[in-house]
C-alpha atoms as a PDB file:
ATOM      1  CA  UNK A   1       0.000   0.000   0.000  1.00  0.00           C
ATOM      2  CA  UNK A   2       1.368   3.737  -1.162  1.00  0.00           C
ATOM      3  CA  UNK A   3       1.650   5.953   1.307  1.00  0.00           C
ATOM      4  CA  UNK A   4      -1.161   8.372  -0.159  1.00  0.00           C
ATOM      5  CA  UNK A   5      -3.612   5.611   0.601  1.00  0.00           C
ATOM      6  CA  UNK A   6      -2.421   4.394   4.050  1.00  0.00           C
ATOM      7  CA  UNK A   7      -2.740   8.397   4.961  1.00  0.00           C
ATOM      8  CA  UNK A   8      -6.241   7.961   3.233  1.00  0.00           C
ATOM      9  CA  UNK A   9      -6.770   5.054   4.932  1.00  0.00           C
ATOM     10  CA  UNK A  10      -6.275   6.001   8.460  1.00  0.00           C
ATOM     11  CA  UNK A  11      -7.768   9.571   7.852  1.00  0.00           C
ATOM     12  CA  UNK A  12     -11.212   7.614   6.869  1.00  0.00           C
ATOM     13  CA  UNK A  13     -10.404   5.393  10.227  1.00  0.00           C
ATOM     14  CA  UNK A  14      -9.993   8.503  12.525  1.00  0.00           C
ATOM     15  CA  UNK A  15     -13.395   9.641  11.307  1.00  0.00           C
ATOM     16  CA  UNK A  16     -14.971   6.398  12.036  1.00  0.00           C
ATOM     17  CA  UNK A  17     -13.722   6.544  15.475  1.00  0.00           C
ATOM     18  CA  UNK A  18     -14.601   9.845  16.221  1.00  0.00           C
ATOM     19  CA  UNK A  19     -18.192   9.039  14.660  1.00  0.00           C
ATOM     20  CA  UNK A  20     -18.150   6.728  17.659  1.00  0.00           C
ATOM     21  CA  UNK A  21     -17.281   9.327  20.038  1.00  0.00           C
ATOM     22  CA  UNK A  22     -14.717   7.608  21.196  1.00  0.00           C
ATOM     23  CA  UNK A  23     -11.747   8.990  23.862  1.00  0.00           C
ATOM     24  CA  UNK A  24      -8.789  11.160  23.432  1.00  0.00           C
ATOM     25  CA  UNK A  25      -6.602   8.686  24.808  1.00  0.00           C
ATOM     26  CA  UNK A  26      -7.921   6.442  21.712  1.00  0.00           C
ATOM     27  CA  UNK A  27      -8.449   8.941  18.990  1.00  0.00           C
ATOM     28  CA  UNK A  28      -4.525   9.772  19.636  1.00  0.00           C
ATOM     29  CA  UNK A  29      -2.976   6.219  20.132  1.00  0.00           C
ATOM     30  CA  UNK A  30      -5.450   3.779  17.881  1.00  0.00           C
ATOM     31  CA  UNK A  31      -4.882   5.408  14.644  1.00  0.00           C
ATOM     32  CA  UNK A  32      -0.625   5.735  15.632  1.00  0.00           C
ATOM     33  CA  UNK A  33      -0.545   1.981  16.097  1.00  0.00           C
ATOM     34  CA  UNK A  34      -2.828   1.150  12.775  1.00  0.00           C
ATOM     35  CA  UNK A  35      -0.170   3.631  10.972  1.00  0.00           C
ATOM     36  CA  UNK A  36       2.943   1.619  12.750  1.00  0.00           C
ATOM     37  CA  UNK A  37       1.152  -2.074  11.533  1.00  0.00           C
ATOM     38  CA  UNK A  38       0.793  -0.661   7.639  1.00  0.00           C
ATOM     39  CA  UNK A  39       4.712   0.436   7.925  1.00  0.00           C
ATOM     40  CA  UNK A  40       5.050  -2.957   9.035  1.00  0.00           C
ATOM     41  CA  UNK A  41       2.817  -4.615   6.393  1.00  0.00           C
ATOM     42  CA  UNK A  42       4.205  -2.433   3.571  1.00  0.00           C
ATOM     43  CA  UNK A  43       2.714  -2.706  -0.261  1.00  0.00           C
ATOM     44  CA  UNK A  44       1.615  -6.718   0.452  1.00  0.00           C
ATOM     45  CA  UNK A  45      -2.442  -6.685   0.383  1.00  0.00           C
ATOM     46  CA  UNK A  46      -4.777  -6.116   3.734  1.00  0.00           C
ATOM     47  CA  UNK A  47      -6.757  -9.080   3.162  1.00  0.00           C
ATOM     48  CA  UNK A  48      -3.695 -11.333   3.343  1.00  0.00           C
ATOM     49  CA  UNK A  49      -2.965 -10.762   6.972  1.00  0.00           C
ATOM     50  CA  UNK A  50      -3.179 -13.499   8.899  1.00  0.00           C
ATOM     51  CA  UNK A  51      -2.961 -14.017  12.595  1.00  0.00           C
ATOM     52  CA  UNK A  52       0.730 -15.144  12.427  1.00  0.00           C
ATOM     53  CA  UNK A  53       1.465 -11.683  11.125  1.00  0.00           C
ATOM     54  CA  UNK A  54      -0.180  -9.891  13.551  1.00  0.00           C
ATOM     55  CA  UNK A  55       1.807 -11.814  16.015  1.00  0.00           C
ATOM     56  CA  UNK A  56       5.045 -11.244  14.161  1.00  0.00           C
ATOM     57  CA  UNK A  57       4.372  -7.345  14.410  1.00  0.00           C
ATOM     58  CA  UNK A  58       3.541  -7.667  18.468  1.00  0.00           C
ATOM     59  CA  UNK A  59       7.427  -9.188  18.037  1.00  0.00           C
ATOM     60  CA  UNK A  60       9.054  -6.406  16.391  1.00  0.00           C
ATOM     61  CA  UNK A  61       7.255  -3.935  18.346  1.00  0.00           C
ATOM     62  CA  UNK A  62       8.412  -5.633  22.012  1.00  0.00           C
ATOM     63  CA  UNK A  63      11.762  -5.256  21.082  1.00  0.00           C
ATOM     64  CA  UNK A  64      11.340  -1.859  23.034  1.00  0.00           C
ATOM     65  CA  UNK A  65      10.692  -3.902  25.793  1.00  0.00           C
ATOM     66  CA  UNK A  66       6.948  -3.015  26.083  1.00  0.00           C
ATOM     67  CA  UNK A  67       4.685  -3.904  28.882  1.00  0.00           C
ATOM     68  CA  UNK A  68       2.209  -6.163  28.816  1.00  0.00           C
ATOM     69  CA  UNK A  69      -0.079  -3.483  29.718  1.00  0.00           C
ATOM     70  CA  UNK A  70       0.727  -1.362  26.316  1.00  0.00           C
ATOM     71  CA  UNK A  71       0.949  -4.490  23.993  1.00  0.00           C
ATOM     72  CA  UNK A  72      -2.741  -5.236  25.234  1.00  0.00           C
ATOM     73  CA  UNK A  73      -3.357  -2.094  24.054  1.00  0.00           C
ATOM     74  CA  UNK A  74      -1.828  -2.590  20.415  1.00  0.00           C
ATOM     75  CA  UNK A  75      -4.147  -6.024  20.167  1.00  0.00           C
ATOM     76  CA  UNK A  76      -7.389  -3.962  20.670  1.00  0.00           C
ATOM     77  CA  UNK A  77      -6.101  -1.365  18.620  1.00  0.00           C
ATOM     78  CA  UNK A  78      -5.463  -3.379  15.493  1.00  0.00           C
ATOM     79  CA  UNK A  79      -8.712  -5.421  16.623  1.00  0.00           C
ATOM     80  CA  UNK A  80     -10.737  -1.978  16.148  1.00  0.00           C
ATOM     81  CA  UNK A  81      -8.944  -0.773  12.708  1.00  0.00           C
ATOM     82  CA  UNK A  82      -9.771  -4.531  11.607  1.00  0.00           C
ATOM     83  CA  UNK A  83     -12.912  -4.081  12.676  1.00  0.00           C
ATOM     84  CA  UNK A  84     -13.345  -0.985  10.558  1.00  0.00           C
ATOM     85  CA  UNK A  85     -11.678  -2.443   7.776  1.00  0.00           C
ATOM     86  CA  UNK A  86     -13.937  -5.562   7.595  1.00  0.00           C
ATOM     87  CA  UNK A  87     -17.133  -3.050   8.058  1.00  0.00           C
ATOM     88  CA  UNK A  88     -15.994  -1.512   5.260  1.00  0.00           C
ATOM     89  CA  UNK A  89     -15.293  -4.592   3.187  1.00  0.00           C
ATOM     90  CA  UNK A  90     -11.192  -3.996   2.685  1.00  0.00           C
ATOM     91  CA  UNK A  91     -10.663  -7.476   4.746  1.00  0.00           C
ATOM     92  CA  UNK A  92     -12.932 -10.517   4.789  1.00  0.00           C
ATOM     93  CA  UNK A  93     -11.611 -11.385   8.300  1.00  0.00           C
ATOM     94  CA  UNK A  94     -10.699  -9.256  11.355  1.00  0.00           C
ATOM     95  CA  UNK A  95      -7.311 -11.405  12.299  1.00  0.00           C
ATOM     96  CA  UNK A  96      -6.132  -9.721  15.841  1.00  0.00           C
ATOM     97  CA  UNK A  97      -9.302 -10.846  17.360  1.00  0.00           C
ATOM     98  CA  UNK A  98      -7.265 -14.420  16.714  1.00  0.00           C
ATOM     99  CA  UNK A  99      -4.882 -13.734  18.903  1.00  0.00           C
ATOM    100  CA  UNK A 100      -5.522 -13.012  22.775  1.00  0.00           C
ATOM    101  CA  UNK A 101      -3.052 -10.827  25.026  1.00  0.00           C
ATOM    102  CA  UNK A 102      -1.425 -12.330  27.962  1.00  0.00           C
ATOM    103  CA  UNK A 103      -4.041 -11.824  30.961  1.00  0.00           C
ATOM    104  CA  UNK A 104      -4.291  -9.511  33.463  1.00  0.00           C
ATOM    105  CA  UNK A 105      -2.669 -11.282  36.429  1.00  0.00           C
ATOM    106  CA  UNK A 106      -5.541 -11.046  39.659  1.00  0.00           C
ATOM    107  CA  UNK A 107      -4.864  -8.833  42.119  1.00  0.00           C
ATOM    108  CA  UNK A 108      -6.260  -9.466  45.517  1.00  0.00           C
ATOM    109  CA  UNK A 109      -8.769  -6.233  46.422  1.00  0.00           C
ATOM    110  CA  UNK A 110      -7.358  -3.752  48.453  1.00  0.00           C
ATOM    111  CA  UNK A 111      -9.046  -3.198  51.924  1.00  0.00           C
ATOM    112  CA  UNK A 112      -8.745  -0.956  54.743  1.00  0.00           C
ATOM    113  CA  UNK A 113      -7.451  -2.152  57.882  1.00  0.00           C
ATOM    114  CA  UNK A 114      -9.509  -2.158  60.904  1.00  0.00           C
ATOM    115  CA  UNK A 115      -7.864   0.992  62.413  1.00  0.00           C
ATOM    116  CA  UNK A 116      -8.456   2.632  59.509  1.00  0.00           C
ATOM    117  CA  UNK A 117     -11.806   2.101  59.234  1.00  0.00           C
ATOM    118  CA  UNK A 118     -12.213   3.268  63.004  1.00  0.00           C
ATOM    119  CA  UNK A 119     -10.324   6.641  62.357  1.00  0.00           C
ATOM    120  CA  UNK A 120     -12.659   6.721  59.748  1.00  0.00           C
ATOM    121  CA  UNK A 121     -16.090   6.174  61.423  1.00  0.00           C
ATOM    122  CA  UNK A 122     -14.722   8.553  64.046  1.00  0.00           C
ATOM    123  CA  UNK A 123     -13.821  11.308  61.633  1.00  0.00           C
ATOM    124  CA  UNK A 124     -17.944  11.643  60.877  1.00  0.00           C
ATOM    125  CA  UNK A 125     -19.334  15.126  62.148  1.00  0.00           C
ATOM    126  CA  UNK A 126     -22.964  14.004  62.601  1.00  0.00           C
ATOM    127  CA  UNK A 127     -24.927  11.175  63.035  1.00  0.00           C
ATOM    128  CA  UNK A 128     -26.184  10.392  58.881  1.00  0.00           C
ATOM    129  CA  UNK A 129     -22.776  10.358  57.996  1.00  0.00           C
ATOM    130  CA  UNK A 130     -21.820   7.843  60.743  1.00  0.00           C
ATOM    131  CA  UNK A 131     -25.026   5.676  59.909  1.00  0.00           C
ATOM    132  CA  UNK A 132     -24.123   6.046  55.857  1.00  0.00           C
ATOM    133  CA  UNK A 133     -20.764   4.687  56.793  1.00  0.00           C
ATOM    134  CA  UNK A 134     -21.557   2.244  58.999  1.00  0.00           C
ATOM    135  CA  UNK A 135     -24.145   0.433  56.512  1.00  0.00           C
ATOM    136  CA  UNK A 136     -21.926   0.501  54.004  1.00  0.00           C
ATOM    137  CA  UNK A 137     -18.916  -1.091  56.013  1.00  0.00           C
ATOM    138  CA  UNK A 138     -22.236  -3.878  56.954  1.00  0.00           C
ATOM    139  CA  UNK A 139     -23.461  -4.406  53.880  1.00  0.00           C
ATOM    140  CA  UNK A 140     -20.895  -3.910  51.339  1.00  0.00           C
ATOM    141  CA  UNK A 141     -23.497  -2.055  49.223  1.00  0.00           C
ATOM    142  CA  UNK A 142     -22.414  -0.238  45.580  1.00  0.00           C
ATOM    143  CA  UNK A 143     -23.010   3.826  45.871  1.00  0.00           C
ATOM    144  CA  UNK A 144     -25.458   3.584  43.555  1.00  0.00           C
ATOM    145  CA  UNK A 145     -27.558   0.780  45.825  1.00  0.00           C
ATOM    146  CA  UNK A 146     -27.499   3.157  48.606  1.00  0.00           C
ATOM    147  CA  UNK A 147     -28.793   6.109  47.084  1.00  0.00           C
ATOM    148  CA  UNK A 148     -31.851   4.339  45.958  1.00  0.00           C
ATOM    149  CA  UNK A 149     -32.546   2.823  49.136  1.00  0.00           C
ATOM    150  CA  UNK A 150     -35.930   3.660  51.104  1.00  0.00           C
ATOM    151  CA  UNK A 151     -36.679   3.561  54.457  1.00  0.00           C
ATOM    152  CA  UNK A 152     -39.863   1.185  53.771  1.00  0.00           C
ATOM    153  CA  UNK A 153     -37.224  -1.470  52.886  1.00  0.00           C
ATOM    154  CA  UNK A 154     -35.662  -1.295  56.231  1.00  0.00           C
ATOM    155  CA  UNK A 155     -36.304  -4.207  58.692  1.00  0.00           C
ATOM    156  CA  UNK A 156     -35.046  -3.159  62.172  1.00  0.00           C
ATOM    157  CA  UNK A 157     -36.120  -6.228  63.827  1.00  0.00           C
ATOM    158  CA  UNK A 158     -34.228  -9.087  61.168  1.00  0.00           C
ATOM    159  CA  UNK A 159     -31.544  -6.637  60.447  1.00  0.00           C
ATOM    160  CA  UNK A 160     -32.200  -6.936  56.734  1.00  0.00           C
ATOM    161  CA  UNK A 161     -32.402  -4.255  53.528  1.00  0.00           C
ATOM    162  CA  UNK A 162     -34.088  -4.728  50.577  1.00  0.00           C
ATOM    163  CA  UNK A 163     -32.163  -2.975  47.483  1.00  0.00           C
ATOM    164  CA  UNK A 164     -31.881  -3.166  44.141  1.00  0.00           C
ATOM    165  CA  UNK A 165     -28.987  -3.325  41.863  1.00  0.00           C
ATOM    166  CA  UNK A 166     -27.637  -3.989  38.338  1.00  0.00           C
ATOM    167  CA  UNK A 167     -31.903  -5.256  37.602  1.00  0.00           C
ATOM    168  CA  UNK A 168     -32.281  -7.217  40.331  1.00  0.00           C
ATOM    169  CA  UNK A 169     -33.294  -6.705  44.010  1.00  0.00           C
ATOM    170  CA  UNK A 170     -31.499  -8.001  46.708  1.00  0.00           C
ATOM    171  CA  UNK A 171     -31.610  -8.378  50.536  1.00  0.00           C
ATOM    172  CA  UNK A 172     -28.479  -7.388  52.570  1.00  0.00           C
ATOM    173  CA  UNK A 173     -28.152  -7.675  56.585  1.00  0.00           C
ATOM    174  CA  UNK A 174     -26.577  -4.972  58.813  1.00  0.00           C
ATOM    175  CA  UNK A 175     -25.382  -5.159  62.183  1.00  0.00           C
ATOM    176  CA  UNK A 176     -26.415  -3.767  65.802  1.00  0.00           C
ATOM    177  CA  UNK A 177     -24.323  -1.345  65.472  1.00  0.00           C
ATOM    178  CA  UNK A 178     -25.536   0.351  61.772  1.00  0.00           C
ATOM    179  CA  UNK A 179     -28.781  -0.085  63.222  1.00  0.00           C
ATOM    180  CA  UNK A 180     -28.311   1.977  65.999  1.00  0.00           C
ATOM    181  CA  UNK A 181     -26.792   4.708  64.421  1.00  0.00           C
ATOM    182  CA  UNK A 182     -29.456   4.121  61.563  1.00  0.00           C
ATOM    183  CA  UNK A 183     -32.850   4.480  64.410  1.00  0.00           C
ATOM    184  CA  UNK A 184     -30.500   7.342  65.729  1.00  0.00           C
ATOM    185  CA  UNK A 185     -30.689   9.127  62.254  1.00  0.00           C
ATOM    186  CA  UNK A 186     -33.864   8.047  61.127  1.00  0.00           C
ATOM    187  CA  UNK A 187     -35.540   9.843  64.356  1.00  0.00           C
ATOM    188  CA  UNK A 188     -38.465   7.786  63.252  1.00  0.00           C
ATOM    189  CA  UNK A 189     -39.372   8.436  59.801  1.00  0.00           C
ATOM    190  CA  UNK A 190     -41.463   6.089  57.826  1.00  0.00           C
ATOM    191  CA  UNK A 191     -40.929   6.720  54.576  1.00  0.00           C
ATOM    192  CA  UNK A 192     -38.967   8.840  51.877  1.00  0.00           C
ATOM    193  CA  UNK A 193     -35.301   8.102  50.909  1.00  0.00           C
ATOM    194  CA  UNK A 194     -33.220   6.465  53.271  1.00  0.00           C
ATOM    195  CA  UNK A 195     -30.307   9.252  53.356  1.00  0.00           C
ATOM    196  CA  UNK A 196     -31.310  12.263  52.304  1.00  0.00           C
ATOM    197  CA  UNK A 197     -29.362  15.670  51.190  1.00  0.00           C
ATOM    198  CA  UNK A 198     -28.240  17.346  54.340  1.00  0.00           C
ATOM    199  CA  UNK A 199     -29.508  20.888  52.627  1.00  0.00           C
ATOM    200  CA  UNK A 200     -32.990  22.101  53.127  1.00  0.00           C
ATOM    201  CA  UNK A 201     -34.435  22.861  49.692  1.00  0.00           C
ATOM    202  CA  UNK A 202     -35.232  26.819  49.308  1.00  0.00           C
ATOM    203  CA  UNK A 203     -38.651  28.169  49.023  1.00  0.00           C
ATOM    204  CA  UNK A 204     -39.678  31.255  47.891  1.00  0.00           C
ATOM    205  CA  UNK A 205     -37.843  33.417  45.464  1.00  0.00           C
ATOM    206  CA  UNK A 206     -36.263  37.058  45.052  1.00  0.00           C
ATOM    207  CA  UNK A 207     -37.009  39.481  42.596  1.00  0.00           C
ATOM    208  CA  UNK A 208     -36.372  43.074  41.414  1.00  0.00           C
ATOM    209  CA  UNK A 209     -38.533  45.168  40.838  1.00  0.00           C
ATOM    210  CA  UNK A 210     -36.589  47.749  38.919  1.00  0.00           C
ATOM    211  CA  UNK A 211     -35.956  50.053  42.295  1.00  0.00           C
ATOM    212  CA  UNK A 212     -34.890  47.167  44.828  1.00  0.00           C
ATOM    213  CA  UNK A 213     -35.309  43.594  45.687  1.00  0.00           C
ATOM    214  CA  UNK A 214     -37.508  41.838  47.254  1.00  0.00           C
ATOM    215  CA  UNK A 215     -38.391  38.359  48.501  1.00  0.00           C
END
């Protein structure tokens, strides 16, 4: 391929990926790494690559001693220019989706320890915050599940909480303490959002009248 139509080439991919509203990070890197694999290729034909060549190119490119974390990257690069090219029926077959990266080794989750999580109870100022914190610590709850949490789904006396969460509803249990500090902020209320915003909506409204204001 001539260089006049691998700049056409990629020009016509950058477009496609910005019709897709994809990232910076991507609209900057994707389109450098589809340029570096048609250097690579040179004038030999698109539909002829193969998965073996895309493999040979992740080898020339790790010379530079890449991580594994960057040649991931190249694979779902040249998996999205394939993917554009095959759309727009340049290749018959979208060959990095052949080959799979090295995976991701798993990394245990990172948790507080239990002094931390006492400094941070203590570092609460009033008593929703504690009662926000300490539910979450209990049930492990997503942000998200908390928010949308009422009080009628509250069951003081089995230490239960109905919420919902990705679709589905779920029951979670808290312990004596969350529930005290929950009664404690609750005051007993019924109904309504479980936590709600710590700022009193305004009423009323100020206007001028051309002279002065008044509300």
């Amino acid at each position: 391929m001539s260089s006049g139509s691998s700049s056409k080439l990629l020009k016509k991919y950058f477009d496609w990926l910005v019709s897709y509203r994809y990232s910076r990070g991507v609209l900057e890197s994707y389109p450098r790494i589809a340029a570096r694999f048609l250097d690579f290729w040179g004038r030999r034909p698109l539909p002829k690559v193969r998965p073996p060549d895309i493999q040979d190119f992740l080898a020339a490119v790790a010379v530079r001693d890449l991580s594994a974390d960057i040649v991931r990257r190249y694979i779902w690069a040249l998996r999205s220019f394939f993917d554009y090219l095959c759309l727009h029926g340049i290749v018959d077959r979208v060959s990095p989706r052949m080959v799979r990266p090295k995976p991701r080794p798993i990394e245990a989750p990172r948790s507080l320890s239990k002094a931390n999580v006492q400094r941070l109870m203590q570092s609460t100022s009033n008593v929703r915050d504690r009662a926000l914190l300490e539910l979450f610590y209990a049930t492990g709850c997503r942000i998200s599940e908390i928010v949308n949490a009422r009080v009628e789904h509250v069951d003081f006396s089995k230490g239960t909480l109905w919420i919902r969460g990705k679709g589905k509803q779920r029951r979670v249990y808290f312990d004596r303490v969350a529930s005290r500090y929950l009664r404690s902020y609750l005051r007993g209320r019924k109904t309504g959002s479980l936590f709600e915003s710590q700022y009193l909506i305004q009423k009323g409204c100020v206007s001028f009248n051309g002279r002065y204001w008044a509300g």
